[in-house]
Protein backbone atom coordinates (compact mmCIF):
# COMPACT_ATOMS: atom_id res chain seq x y z
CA UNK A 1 0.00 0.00 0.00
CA UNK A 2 1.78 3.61 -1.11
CA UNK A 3 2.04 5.88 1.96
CA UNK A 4 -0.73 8.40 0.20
CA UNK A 5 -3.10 5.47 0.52
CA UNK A 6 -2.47 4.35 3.83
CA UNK A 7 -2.07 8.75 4.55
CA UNK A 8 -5.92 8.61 3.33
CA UNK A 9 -7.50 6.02 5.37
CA UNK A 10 -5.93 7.65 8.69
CA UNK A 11 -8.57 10.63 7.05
CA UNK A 12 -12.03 11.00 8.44
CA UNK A 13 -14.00 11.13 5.44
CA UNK A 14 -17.25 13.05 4.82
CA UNK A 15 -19.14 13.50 1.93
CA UNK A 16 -21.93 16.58 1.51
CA UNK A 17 -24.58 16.10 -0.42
CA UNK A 18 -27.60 18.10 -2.28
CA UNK A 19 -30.13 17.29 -5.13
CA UNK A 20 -27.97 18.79 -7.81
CA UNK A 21 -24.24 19.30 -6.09
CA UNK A 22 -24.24 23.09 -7.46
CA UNK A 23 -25.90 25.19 -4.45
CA UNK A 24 -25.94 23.76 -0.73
CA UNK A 25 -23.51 20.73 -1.48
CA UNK A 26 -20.85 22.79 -2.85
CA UNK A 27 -20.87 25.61 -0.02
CA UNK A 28 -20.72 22.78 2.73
CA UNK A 29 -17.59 21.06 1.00
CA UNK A 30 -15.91 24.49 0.88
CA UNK A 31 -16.58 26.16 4.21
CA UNK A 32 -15.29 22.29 5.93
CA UNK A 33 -12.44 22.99 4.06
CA UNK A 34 -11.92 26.00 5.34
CA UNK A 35 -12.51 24.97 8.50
CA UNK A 36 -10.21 22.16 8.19
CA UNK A 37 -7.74 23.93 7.04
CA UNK A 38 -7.93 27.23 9.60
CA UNK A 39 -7.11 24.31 12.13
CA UNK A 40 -4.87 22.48 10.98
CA UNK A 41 -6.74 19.75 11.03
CA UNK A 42 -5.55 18.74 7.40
CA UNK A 43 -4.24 15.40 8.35
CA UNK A 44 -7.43 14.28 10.12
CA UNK A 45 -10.54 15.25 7.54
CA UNK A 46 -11.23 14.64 4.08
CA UNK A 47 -14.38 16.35 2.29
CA UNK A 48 -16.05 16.22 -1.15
CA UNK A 49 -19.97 16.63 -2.27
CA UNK A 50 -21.90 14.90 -4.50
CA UNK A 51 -25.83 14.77 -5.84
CA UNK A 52 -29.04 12.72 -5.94
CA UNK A 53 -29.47 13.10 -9.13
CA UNK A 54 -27.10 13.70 -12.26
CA UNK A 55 -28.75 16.78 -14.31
CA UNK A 56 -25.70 19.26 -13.34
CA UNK A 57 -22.96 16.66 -13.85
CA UNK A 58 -19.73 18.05 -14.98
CA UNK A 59 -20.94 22.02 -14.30
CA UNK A 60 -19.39 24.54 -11.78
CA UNK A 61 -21.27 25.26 -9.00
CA UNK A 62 -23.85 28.03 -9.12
CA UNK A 63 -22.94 31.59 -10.18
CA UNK A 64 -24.38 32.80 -6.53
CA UNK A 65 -22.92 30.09 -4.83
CA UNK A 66 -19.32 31.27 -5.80
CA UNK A 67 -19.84 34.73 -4.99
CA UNK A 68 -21.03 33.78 -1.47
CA UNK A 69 -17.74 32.01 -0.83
CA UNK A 70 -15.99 34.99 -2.19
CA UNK A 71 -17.72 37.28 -0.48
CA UNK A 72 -16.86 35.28 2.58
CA UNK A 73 -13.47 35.35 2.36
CA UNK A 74 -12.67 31.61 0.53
CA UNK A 75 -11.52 32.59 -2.77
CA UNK A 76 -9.42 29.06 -3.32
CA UNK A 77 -12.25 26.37 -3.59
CA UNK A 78 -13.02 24.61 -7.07
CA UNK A 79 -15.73 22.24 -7.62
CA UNK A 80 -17.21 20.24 -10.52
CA UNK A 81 -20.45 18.18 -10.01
CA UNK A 82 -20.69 14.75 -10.07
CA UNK A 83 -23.28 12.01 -8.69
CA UNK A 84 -23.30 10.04 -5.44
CA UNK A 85 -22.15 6.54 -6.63
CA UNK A 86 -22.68 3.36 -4.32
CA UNK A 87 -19.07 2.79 -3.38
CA UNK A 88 -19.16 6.19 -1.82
CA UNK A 89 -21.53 5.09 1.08
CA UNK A 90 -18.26 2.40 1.97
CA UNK A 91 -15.75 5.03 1.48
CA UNK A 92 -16.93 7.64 3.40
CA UNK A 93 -17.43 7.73 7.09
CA UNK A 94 -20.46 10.74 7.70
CA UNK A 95 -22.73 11.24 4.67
CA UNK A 96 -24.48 14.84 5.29
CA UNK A 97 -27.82 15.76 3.44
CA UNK A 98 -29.38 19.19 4.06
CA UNK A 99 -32.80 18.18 3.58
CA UNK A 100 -35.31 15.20 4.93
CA UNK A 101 -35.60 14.23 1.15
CA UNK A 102 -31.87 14.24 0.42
CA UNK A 103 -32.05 12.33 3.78
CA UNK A 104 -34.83 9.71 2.26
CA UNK A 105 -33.06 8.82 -0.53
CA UNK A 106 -29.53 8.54 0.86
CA UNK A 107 -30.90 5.43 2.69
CA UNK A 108 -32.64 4.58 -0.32
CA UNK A 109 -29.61 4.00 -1.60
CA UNK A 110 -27.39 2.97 1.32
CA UNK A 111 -26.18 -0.54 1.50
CA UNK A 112 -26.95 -2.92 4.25
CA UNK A 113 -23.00 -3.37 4.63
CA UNK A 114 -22.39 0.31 4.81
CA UNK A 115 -20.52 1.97 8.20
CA UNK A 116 -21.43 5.21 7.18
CA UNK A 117 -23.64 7.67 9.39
CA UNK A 118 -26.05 9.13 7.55
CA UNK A 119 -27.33 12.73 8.69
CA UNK A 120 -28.75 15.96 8.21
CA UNK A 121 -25.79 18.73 8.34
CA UNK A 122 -28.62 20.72 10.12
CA UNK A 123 -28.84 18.32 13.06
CA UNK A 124 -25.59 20.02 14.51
CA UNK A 125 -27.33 23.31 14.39
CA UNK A 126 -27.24 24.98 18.10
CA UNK A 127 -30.57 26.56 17.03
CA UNK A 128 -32.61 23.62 16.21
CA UNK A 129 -32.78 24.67 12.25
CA UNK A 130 -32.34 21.67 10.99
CA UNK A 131 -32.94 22.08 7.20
CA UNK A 132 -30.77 24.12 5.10
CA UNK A 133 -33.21 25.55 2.47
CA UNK A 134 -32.17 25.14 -1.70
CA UNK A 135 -31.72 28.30 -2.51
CA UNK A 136 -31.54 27.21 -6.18
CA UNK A 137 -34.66 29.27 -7.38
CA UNK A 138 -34.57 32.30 -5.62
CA UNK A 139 -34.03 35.36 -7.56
CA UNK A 140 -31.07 36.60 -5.52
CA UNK A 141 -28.43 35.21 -3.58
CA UNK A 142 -29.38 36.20 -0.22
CA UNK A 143 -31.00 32.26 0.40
CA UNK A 144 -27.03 31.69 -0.25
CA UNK A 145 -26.26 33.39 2.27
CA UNK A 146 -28.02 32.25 4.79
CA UNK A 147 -27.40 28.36 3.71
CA UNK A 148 -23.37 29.43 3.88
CA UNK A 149 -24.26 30.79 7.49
CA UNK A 150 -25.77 27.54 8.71
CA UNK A 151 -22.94 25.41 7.08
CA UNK A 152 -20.57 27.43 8.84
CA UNK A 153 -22.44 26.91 12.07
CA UNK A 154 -23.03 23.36 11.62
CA UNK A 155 -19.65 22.26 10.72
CA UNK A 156 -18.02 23.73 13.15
CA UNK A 157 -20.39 22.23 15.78
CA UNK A 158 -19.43 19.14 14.14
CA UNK A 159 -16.05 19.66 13.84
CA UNK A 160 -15.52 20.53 18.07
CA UNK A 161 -16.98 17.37 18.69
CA UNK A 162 -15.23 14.84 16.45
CA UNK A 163 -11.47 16.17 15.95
CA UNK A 164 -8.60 15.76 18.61
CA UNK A 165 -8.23 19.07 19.20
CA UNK A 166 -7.68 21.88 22.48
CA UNK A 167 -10.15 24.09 23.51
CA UNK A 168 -9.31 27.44 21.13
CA UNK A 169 -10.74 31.07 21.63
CA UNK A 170 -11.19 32.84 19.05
CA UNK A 171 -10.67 36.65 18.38
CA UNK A 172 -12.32 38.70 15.78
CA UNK A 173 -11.22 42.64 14.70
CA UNK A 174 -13.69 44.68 13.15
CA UNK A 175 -13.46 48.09 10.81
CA UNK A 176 -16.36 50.24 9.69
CA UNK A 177 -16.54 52.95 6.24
CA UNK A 178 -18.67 55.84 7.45
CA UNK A 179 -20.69 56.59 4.68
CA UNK A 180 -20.52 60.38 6.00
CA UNK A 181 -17.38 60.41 4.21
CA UNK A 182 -18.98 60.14 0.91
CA UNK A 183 -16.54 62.32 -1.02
CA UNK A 184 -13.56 60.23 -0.26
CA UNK A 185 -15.47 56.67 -0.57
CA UNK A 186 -13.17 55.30 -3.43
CA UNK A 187 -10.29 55.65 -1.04
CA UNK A 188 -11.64 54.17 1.84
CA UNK A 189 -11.17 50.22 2.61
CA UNK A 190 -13.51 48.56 5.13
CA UNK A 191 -10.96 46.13 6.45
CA UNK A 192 -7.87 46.65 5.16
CA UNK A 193 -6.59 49.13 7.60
CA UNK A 194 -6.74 49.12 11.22
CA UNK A 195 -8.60 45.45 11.64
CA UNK A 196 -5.92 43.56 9.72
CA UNK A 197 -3.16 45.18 11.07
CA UNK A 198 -4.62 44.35 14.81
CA UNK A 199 -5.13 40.93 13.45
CA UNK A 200 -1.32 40.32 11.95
CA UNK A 201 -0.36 41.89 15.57
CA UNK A 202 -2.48 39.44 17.40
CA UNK A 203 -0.96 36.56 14.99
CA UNK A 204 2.32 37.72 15.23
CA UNK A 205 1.91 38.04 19.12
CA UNK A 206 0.58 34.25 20.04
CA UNK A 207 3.79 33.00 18.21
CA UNK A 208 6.22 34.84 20.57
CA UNK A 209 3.73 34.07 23.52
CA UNK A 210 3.86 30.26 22.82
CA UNK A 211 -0.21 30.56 22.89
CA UNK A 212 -0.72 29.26 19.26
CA UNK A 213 -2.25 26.70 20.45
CA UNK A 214 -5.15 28.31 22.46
CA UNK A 215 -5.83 31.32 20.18
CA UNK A 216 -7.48 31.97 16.58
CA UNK A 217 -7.62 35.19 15.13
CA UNK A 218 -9.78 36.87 12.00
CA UNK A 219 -10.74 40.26 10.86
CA UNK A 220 -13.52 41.45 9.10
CA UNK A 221 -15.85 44.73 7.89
CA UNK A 222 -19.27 45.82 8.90
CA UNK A 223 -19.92 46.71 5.30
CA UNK A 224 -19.20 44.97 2.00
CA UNK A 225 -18.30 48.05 0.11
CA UNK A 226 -14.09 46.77 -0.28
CA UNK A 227 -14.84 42.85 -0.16
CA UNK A 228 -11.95 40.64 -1.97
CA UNK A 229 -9.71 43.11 -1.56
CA UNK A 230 -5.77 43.03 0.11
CA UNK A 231 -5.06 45.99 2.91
CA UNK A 232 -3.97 49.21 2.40
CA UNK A 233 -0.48 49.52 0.96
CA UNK A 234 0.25 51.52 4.29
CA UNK A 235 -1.07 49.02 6.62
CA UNK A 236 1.39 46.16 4.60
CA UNK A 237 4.29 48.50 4.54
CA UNK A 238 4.21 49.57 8.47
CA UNK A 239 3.19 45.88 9.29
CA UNK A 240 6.21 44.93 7.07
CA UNK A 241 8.41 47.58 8.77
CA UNK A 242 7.71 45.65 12.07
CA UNK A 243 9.05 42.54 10.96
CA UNK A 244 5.89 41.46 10.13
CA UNK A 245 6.30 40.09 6.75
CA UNK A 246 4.63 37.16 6.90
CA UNK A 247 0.45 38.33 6.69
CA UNK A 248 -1.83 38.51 4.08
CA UNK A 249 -5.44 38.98 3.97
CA UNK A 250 -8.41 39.42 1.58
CA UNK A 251 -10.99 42.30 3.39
CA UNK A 252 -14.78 40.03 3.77
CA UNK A 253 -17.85 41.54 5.75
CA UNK A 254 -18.84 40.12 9.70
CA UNK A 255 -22.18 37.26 9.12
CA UNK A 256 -24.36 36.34 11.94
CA UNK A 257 -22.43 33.22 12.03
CA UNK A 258 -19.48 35.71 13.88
CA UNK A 259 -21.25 36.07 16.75
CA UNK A 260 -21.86 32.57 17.69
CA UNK A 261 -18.49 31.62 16.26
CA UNK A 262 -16.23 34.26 18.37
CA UNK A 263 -15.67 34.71 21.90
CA UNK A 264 -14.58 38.17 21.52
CA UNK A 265 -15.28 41.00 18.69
CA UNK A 266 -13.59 44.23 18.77
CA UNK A 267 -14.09 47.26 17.66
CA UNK A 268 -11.77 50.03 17.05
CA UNK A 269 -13.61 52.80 17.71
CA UNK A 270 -17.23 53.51 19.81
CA UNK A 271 -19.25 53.72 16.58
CA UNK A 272 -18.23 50.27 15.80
CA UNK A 273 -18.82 49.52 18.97
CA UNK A 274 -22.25 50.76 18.78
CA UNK A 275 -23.60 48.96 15.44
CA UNK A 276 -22.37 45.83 16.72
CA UNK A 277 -24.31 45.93 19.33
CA UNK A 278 -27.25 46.30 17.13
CA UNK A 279 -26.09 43.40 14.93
CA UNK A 280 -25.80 40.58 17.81
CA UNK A 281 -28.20 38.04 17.57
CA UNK A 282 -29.45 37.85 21.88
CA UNK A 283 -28.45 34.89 22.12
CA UNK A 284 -25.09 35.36 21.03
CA UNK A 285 -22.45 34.62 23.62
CA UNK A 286 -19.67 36.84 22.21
CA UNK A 287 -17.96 39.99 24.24
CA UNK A 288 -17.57 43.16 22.17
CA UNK A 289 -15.25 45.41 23.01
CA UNK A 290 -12.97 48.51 22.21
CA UNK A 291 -9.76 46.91 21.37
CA UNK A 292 -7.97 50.28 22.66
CA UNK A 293 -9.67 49.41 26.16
CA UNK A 294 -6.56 47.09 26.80
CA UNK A 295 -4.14 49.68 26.31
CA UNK A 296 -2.29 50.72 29.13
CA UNK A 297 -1.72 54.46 28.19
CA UNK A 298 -5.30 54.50 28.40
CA UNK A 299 -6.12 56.00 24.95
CA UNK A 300 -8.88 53.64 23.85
CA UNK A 301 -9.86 54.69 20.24
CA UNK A 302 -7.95 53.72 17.58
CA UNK A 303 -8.58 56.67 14.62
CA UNK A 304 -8.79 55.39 11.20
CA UNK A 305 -5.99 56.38 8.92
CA UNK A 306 -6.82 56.15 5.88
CA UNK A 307 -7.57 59.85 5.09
CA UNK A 308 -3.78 60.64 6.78
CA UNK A 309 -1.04 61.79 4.34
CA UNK A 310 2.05 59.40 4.52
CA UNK A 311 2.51 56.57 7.10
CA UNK A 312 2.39 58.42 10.23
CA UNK A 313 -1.98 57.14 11.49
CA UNK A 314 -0.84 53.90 9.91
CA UNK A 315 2.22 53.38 12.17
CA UNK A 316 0.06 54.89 15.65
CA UNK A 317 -2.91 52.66 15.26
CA UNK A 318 -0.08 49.75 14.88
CA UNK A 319 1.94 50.82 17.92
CA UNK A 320 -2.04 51.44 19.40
CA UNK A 321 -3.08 47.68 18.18
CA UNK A 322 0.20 46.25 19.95
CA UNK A 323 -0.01 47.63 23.53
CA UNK A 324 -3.66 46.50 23.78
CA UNK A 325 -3.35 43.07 22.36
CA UNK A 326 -0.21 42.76 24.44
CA UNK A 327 -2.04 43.95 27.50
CA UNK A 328 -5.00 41.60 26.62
CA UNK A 329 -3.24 38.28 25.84
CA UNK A 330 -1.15 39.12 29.23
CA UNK A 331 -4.49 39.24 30.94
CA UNK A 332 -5.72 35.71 29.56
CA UNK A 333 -2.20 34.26 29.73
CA UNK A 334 -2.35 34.87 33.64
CA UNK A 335 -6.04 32.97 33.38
CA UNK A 336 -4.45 29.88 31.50
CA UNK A 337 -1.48 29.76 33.92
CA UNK A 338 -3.60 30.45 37.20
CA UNK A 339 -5.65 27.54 36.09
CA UNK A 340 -2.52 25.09 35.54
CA UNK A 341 -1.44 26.39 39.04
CA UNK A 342 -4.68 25.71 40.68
CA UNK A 343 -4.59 21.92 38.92
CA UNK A 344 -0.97 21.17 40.33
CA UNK A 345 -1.62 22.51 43.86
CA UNK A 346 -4.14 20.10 44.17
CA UNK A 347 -2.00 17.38 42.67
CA UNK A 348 -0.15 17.63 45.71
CA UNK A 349 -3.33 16.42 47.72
CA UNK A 350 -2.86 13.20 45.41
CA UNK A 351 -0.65 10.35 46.24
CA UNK A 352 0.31 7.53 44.03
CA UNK A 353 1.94 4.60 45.20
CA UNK A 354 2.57 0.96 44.01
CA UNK A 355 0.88 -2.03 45.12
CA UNK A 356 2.72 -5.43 43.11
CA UNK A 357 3.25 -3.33 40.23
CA UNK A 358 -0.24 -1.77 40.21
CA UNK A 359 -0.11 2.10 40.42
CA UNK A 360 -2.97 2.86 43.37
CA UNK A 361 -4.40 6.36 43.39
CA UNK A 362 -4.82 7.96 46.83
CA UNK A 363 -6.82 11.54 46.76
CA UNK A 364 -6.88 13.48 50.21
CA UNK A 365 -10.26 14.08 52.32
CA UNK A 366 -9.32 17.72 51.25
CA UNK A 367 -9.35 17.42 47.95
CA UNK A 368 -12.55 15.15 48.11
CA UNK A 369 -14.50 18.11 49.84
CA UNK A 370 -13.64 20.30 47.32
């Protein structure tokens, strides 16, 4: 067996699944990858879609369904539509429809001798939605939208509960375009100033903390006026002039997803602040705050720069972005390590002795009460 083979069946494998592999099917397949691949998780998933039926075989998924991906931020995924075969329900572990038909016919169709779990993606919603709609004959692409949304929710739902991975938080910087600033719109980028250079600072931060492992860290725009596109010259060059070299980012706009997906959002300045607010679903479990509330010279907004002349805003709002997430990931270090210290003081309540080669466990009456 070549090492590639025996590489694959280590692999998870799940397979998505729609009537016509151009719409729902499609988005699942990418955003898991994405998701996969954010993680790490590379060596432990495999995903691919399929249909029920084989009138789009060979075509590209749907026009919308590509510019929802782009929109949010995957720009790398390629798909061509093909039809669920039999050998697929032994080759693949999970077997996700998105609707109780897809559902019907998949064990239709499933052989007795087949491992695989068959389920709706939607079952893994925390909201109890369990259908993701075809959006296939709407007239616009918001039923996209919302269909990426609950994939994105879903699968990672999914994804908590069946990799081998540690608990992660997860960060997210936001930007706003004031539209008061009408005259100088075409030179204004939502996300690709001060949120991507607080995110290549909060990046660049865990790696000299030795926190990798605990953190994950996007950035995104309240509006959708400059998504798909890089950051500011300015923001590259002073990020570059750190020693920062190593970043890149394509600008996409916050979804409701965000707020279930993110233990903290911040904003860079109060009027962020203030339309996130209005955004957040109420049962959303995410803190929003003023990034510049961390920063120990106490000036907590962080002006935009992109009407500034030169450098000079670009390189404050970095110096800005690095006390506070310094300040902030000090904070939550001090959290992680109190916790370890808490754990190995009471280890020393804990004795562990041998009994003819058996290890015995002994726990104190103090650690028993606790």
């Amino acid at each position: 067996m070549s090492s590639v083979e025996t590489e694959s069946k280590k692999k998870k494998k799940v397979l998505m699944i729609c009537l016509g592999n151009i719409c729902r099917s499609p988005i699942a397949e990418a955003v898991f990858q994405n998701e996969v691949k954010k993680r790490g998780l590379q060596d432990q998933w495999k995903v691919e879609s399929a249909a029920i039926i084989g009138y789009h075989t060979g075509k590209k998924p749907d026009i919308r369904a590509r510019d929802t991906l782009t929109e949010n931020g995957i720009t790398d995924y390629s798909h061509t539509a093909r039809k669920i075969e039999l050998d697929d329900f032994n080759k693949y572990d999970w077997i996700f429809g998105m609707d109780q038909e897809n559902i019907k016919d998949l064990l239709s169709r499933k052989p007795m001798t087949s491992q695989a779990k068959v389920e709706l993606l939607g079952s893994y919603s925390p909201s109890g939605t369990i259908i993701i709609r075809d959006p296939y004959y709407d007239s616009d692409s918001a039923g996209f939208q919302k269909a990426y949304d609950q994939c994105v929710t879903c699968i990672t739902v999914f994804l908590n509960k069946h990799s081998n991975i540690k608990e992660i938080f997860s960060v997210l910087f936001l930007i706003y375009y004031n539209k008061k600033y009408d005259a100088k719109e075409e030179s204004s980028h939502g996300n690709s100033c001060r949120s991507p250079m607080a995110e290549a600072v909060f990046q660049d931060q865990i790696r000299k903390m030795d926190l990798i492992d605990f953190w994950e860290v996007e950035s995104a725009a309240l509006l959708s006026y400059h998504v798909g596109n890089d950051p500011e010259p300015r923001a590259t060059a002073t990020l570059q002039k750190a020693g920062i070299t190593d970043y890149s980012h394509i600008a996409r706009k916050i979804t409701t997803n965000d707020f279930y997906k993110f233990d903290w959002i911040f904003g860079m300045d109060e009027y962020i602040i203030e339309l996130l607010y209005e955004k957040q679903p109420e049962d959303s479990q995410a803190k929003i705050e003023l990034l510049g509330k961390y920063d120990p010279s106490g000036i907590i907004i962080i002006k935009d720069p992109i009407f500034d002349v030169g450098n000079v805003g670009f390189e404050r709002a970095f110096e800005q972005a690095l006390r506070s997430v310094r300040a902030f990931l000090e904070i939550h270090k001090v959290f992680f390590i109190s916790n370890i210290l808490y754990f190995s003081f009471h280890l020393s309540n804990i004795q562990i002795y041998f009994k003819r080669d058996c290890p015995i466990l002994r726990i104190s009456p103090e650690l028993m009460s606790c």
